[in-house]
Protein backbone atom coordinates (compact mmCIF):
# COMPACT_ATOMS: atom_id res chain seq x y z
CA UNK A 1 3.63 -26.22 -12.50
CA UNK A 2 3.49 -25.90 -8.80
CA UNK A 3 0.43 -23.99 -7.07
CA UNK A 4 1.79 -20.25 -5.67
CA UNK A 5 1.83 -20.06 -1.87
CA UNK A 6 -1.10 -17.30 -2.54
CA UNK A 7 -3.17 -20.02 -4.97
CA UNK A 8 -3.15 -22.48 -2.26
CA UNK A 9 -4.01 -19.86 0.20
CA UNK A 10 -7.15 -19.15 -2.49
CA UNK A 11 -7.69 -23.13 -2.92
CA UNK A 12 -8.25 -23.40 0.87
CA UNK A 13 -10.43 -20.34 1.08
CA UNK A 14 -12.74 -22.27 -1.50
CA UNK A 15 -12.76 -25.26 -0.23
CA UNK A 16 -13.87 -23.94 3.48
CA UNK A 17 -16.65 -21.59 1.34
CA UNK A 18 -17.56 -25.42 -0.59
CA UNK A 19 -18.01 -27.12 2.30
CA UNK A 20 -20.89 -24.89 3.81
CA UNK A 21 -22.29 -24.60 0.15
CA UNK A 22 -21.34 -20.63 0.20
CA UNK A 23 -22.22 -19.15 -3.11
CA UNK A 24 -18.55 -17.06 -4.44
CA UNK A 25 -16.70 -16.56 -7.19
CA UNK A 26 -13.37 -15.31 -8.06
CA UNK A 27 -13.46 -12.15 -10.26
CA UNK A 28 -11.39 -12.45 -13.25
CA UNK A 29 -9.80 -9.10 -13.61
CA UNK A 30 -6.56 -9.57 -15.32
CA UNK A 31 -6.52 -6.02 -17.27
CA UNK A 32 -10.69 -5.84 -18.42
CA UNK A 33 -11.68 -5.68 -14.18
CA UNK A 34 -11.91 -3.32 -11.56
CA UNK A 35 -8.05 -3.40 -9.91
CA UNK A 36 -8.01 -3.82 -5.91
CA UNK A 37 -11.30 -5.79 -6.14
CA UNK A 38 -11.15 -8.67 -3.51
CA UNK A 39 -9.91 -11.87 -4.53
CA UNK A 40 -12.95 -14.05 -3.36
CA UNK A 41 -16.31 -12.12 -3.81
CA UNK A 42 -19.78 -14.34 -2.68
CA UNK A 43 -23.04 -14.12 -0.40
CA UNK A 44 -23.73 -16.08 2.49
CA UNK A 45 -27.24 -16.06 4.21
CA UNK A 46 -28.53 -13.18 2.02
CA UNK A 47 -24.79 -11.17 3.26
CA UNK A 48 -22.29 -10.04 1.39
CA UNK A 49 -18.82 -10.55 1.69
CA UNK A 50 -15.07 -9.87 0.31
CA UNK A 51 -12.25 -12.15 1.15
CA UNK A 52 -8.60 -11.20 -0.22
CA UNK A 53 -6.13 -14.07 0.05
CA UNK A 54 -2.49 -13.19 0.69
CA UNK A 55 0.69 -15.25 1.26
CA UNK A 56 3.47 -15.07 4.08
CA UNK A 57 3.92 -11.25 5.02
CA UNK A 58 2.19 -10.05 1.97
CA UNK A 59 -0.12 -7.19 2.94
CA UNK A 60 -3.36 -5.83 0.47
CA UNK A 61 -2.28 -2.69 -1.16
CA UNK A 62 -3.84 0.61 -0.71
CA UNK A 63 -6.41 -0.10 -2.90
CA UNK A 64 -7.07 -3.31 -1.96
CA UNK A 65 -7.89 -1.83 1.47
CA UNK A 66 -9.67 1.06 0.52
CA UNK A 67 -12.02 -1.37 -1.32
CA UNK A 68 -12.79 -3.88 1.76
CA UNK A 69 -13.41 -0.97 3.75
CA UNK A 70 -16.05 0.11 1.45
CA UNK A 71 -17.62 -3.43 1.71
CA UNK A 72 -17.66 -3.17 5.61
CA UNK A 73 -19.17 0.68 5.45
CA UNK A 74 -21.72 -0.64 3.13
CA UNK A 75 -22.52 -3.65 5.74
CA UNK A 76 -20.95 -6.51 4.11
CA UNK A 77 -18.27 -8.28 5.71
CA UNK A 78 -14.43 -8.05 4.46
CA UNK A 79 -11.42 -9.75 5.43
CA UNK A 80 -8.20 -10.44 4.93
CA UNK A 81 -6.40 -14.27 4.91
CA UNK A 82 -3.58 -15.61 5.14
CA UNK A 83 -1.81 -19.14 5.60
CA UNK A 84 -1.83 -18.08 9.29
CA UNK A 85 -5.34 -16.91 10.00
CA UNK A 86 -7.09 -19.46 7.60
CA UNK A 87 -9.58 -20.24 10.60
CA UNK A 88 -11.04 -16.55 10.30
CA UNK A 89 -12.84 -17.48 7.29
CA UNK A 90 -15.03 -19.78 9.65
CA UNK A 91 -15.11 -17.34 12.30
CA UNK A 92 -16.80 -14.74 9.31
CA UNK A 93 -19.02 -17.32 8.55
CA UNK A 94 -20.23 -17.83 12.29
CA UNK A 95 -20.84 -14.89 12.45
CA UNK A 96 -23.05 -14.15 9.60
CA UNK A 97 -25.24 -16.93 10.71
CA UNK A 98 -25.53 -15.59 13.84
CA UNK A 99 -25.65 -11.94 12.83
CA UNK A 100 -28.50 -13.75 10.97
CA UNK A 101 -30.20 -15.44 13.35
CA UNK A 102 -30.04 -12.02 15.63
CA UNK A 103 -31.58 -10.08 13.16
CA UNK A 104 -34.62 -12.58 12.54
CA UNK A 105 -35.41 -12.31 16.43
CA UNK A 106 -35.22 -9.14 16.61
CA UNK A 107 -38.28 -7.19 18.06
């Protein structure tokens, strides 16, 4: 059986969180979960963030939105991918470490 454009969009995700040993997980929700919880859920640095995977034009529903926003308002980081914007998931990382970094220097 073939991968779904959204799995491989998922499969990418993970390997880019793999390869700078960035503790996730994929919350199995499939009727006994939470619906609209983010597909990717994980820490990085001591931060927490959400990632929800999407194919093509495919857009998070309302619910899926309402719950990354409630990630960022509680300071974690939340995003949204895509086959397009794949190299955000770096860019989230980057900045963690040097949100990170920031905060360790601060006065």
């Amino acid at each position: 059986m073939a991968a779904t454009p959204e799995k491989k969009v998922k499969d990418h995700v993970r390997k880019q969180l793999a390869a700078r040993h960035v503790f996730h997980f994929m919350p199995a929700t499939y009727g006994f979960g939470a619906s609209g919880i983010a597909d990717i859920i994980g820490c990085y640095l001591g931060k927490f963030f959400a990632i929800e995977c999407k194919a093509g034009d495919n857009r998070p529903t309302m619910l899926q939105v309402k719950n990354l926003q409630r990630v960022s308002d509680a300071g974690g980081y939340a995003l949204v991918v895509n086959e397009k914007n794949l190299a955000d998931v770096d860019w989230m990382l980057d900045r963690i470490e040097k949100d990170v970094n920031y905060q360790k220097h601060e006065p």
